[in-house]
Protein backbone atom coordinates (compact mmCIF):
# COMPACT_ATOMS: atom_id res chain seq x y z
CA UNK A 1 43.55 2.98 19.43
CA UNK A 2 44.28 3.60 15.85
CA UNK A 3 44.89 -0.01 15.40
CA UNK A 4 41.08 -0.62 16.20
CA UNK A 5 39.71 2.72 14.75
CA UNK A 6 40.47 2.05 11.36
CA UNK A 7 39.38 -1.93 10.54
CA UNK A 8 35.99 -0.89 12.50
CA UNK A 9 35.51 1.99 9.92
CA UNK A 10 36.48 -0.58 6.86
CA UNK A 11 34.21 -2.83 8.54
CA UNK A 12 31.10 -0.12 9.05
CA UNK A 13 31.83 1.31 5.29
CA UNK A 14 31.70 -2.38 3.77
CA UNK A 15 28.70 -3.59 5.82
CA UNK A 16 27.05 -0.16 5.10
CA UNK A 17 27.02 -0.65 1.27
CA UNK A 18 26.87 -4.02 0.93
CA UNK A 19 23.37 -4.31 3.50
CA UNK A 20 22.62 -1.02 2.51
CA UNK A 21 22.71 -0.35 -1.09
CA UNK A 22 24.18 -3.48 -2.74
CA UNK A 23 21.52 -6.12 -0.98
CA UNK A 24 18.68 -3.58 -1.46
CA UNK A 25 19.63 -2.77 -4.90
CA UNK A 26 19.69 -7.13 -6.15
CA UNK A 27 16.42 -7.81 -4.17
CA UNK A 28 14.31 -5.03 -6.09
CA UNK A 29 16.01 -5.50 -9.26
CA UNK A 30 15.06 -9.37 -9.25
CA UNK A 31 11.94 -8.63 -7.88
CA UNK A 32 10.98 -6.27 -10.94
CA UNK A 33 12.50 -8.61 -13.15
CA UNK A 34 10.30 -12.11 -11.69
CA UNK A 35 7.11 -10.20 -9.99
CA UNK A 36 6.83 -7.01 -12.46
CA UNK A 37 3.23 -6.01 -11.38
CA UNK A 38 3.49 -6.67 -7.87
CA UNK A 39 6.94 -5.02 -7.20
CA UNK A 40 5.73 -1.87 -9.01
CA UNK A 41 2.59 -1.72 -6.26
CA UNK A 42 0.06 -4.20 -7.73
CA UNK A 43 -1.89 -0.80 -9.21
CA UNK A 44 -4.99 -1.16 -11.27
CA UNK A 45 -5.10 1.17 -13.97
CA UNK A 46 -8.65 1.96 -15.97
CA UNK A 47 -8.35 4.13 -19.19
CA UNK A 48 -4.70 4.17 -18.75
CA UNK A 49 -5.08 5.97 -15.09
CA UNK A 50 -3.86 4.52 -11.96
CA UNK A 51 -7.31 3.85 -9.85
CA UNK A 52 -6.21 1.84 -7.37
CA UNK A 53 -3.84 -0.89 -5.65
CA UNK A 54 -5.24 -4.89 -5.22
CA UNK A 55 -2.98 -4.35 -1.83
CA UNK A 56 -4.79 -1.64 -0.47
CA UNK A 57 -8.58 -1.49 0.22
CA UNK A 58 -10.67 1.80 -0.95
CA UNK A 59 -13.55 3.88 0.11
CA UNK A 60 -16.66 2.27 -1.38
CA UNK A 61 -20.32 4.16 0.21
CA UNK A 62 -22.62 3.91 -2.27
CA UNK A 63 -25.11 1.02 -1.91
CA UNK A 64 -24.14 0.16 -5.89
CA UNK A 65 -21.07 -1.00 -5.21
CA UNK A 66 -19.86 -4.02 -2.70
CA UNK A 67 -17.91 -2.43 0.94
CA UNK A 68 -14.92 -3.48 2.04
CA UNK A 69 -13.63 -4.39 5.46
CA UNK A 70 -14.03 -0.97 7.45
CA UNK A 71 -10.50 0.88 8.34
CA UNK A 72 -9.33 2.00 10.94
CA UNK A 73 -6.47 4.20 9.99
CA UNK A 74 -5.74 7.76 11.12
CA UNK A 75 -3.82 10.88 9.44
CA UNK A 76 -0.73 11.74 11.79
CA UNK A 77 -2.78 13.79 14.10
CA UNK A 78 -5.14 11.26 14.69
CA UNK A 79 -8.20 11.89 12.24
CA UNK A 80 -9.99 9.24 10.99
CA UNK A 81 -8.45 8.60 7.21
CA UNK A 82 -9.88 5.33 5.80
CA UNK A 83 -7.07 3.06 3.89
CA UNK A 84 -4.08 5.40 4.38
CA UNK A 85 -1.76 3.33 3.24
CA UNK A 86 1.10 6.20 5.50
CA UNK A 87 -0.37 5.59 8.65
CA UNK A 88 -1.27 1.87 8.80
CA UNK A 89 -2.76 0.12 12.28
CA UNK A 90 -5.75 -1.12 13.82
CA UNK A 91 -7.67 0.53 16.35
CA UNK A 92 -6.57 -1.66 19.33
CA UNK A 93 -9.76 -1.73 21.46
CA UNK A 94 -10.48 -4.95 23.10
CA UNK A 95 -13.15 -6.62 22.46
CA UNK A 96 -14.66 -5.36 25.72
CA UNK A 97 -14.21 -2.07 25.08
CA UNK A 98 -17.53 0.02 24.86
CA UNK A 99 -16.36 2.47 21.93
CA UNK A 100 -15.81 -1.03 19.46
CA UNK A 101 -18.79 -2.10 20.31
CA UNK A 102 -20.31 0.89 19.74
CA UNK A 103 -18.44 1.44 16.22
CA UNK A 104 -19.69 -2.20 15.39
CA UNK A 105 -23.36 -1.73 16.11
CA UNK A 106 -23.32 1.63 13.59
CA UNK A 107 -21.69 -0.08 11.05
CA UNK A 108 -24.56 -3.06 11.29
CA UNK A 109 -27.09 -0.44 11.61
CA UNK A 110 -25.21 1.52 8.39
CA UNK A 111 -25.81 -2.23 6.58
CA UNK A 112 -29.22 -2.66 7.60
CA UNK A 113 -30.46 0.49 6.69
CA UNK A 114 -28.91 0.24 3.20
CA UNK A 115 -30.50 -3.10 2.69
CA UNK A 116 -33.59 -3.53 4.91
CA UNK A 117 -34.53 -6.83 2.87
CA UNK A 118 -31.45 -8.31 3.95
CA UNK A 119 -32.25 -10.51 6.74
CA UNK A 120 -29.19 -13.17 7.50
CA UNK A 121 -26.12 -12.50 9.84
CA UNK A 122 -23.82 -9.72 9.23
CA UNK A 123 -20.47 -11.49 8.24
CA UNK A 124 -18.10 -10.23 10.74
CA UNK A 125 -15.43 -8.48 8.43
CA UNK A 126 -17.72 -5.76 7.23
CA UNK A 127 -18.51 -4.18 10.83
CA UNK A 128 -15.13 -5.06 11.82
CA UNK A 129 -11.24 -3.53 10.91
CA UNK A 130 -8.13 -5.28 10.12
CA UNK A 131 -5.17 -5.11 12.17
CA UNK A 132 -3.46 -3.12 9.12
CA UNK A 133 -6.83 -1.15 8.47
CA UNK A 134 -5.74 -1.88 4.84
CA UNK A 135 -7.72 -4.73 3.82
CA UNK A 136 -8.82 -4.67 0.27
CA UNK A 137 -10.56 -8.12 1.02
CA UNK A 138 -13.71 -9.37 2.25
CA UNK A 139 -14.91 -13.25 2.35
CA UNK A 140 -17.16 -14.56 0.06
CA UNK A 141 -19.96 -14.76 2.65
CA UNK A 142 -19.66 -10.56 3.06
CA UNK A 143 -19.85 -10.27 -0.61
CA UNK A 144 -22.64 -12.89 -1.11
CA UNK A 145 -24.56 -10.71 2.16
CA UNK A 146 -24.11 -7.68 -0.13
CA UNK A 147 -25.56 -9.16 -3.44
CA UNK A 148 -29.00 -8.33 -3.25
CA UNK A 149 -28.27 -4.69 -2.22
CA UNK A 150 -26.03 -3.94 -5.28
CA UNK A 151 -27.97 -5.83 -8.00
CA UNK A 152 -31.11 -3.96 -6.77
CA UNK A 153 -28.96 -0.45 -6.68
CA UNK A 154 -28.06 -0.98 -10.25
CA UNK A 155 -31.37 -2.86 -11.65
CA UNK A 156 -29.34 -5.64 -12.02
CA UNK A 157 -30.73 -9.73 -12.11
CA UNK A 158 -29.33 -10.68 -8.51
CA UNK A 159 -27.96 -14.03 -9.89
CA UNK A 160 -25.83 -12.31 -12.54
CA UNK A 161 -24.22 -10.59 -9.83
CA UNK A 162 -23.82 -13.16 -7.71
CA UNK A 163 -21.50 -15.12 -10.55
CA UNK A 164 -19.70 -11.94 -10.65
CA UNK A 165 -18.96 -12.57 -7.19
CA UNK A 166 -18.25 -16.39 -7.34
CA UNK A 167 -15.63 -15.43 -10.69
CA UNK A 168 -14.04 -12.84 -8.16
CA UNK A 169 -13.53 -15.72 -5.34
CA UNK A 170 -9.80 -16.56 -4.77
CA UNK A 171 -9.96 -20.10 -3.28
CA UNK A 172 -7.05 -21.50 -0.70
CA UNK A 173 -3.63 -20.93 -1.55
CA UNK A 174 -2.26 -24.70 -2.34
CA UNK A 175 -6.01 -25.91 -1.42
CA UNK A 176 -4.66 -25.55 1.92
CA UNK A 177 -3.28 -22.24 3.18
CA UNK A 178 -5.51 -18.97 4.11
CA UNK A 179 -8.93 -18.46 3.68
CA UNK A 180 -11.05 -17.44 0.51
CA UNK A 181 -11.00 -14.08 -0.43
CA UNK A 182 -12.70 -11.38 -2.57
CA UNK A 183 -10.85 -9.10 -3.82
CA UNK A 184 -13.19 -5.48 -3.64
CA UNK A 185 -11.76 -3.20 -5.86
CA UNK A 186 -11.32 -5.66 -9.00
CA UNK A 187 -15.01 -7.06 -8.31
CA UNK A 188 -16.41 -3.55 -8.26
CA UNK A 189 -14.30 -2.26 -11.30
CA UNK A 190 -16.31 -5.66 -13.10
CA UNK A 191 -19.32 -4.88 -11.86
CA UNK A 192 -19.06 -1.19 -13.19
CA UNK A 193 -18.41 -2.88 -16.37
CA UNK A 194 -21.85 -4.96 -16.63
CA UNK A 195 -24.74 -3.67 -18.48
């Protein structure tokens, strides 16, 4: 038995640090050296303080500032916590459940109401969660829907924010892969910086 118990032990020790702190160690040390930004968390800063993460969607309410996908993310005990980045997931109701379509039909009423003037089709990612509940993306067709609602919140000429939103569009990756993409935080932290 000692003949076995001692190269399996070698064997768990050497695997152990090389998969556990050698590999680890070279993958974030190159990452930091080639993707800097994105291996320290992609985090926005403004006036030198962290405000955010472009990987993580925020909290936006107020009708001067564009929404992001909704979230469907819980604390631990199961209380709705929007974007918590600990406790990532989707809500997993089928689309036949009653409660999703109930949650959907609030959220279009919650869109309506802040922009009665707004008459066209609610783009489906703002009344509806990601899987991850972390989205900090919408399309450019839920940003264009929200336009007229935050240039009138602000007192703002409608097409200037409109071209705030077509400078904030990330187009196919390769001209082939994904979708296009807004990016919410970094188009509101603009738009907070227009007069």
């Amino acid at each position: 038995m000692n003949l076995q118990l001692r190269p399996a032990l070698v064997s768990f020790v050497a695997l152990s640090v090389l998969t556990g702190l050698a590999y680890p160690a070279l993958v974030t040390g190159l990452a930091k050296l080639v993707f800097p930004h994105q291996a320290a968390g992609s985090l926005l800063r403004k006036d030198g303080k962290v405000i955010g993460s472009e990987l993580i969607g925020q909290s936006f309410t107020d009708v001067g500032h564009f929404w992001g996908r909704p979230s469907a993310t819980t604390t631990p005990n199961g209380k709705p916590l929007p974007y918590n980045g600990g406790n990532s997931g989707g809500s997993n109701l089928a689309p036949s459940n009653p409660d999703l379509k109930k949650a959907v039909e609030e959220r279009i009423a919650t869109l309506k109401n802040a922009d009665a003037e707004q008459l066209g089709p609610v783009p489906i990612d703002l009344v509806t969660a990601s899987g991850s509940g972390l989205d900090p993306h919408i399309s450019p067709a839920a940003a264009a829907y929200q336009v007229h609602r935050v240039a009138k919140a602000r007192g703002l000429d409608q097409s200037k924010v409109q071209a705030l939103v077509v400078a904030h569009t990330k187009q196919l990756q390769f001209g082939v892969l994904g979708d296009a993409y807004v990016n919410v935080l970094n188009l509101n932290m603009d738009l907070d910086g227009l007069r």
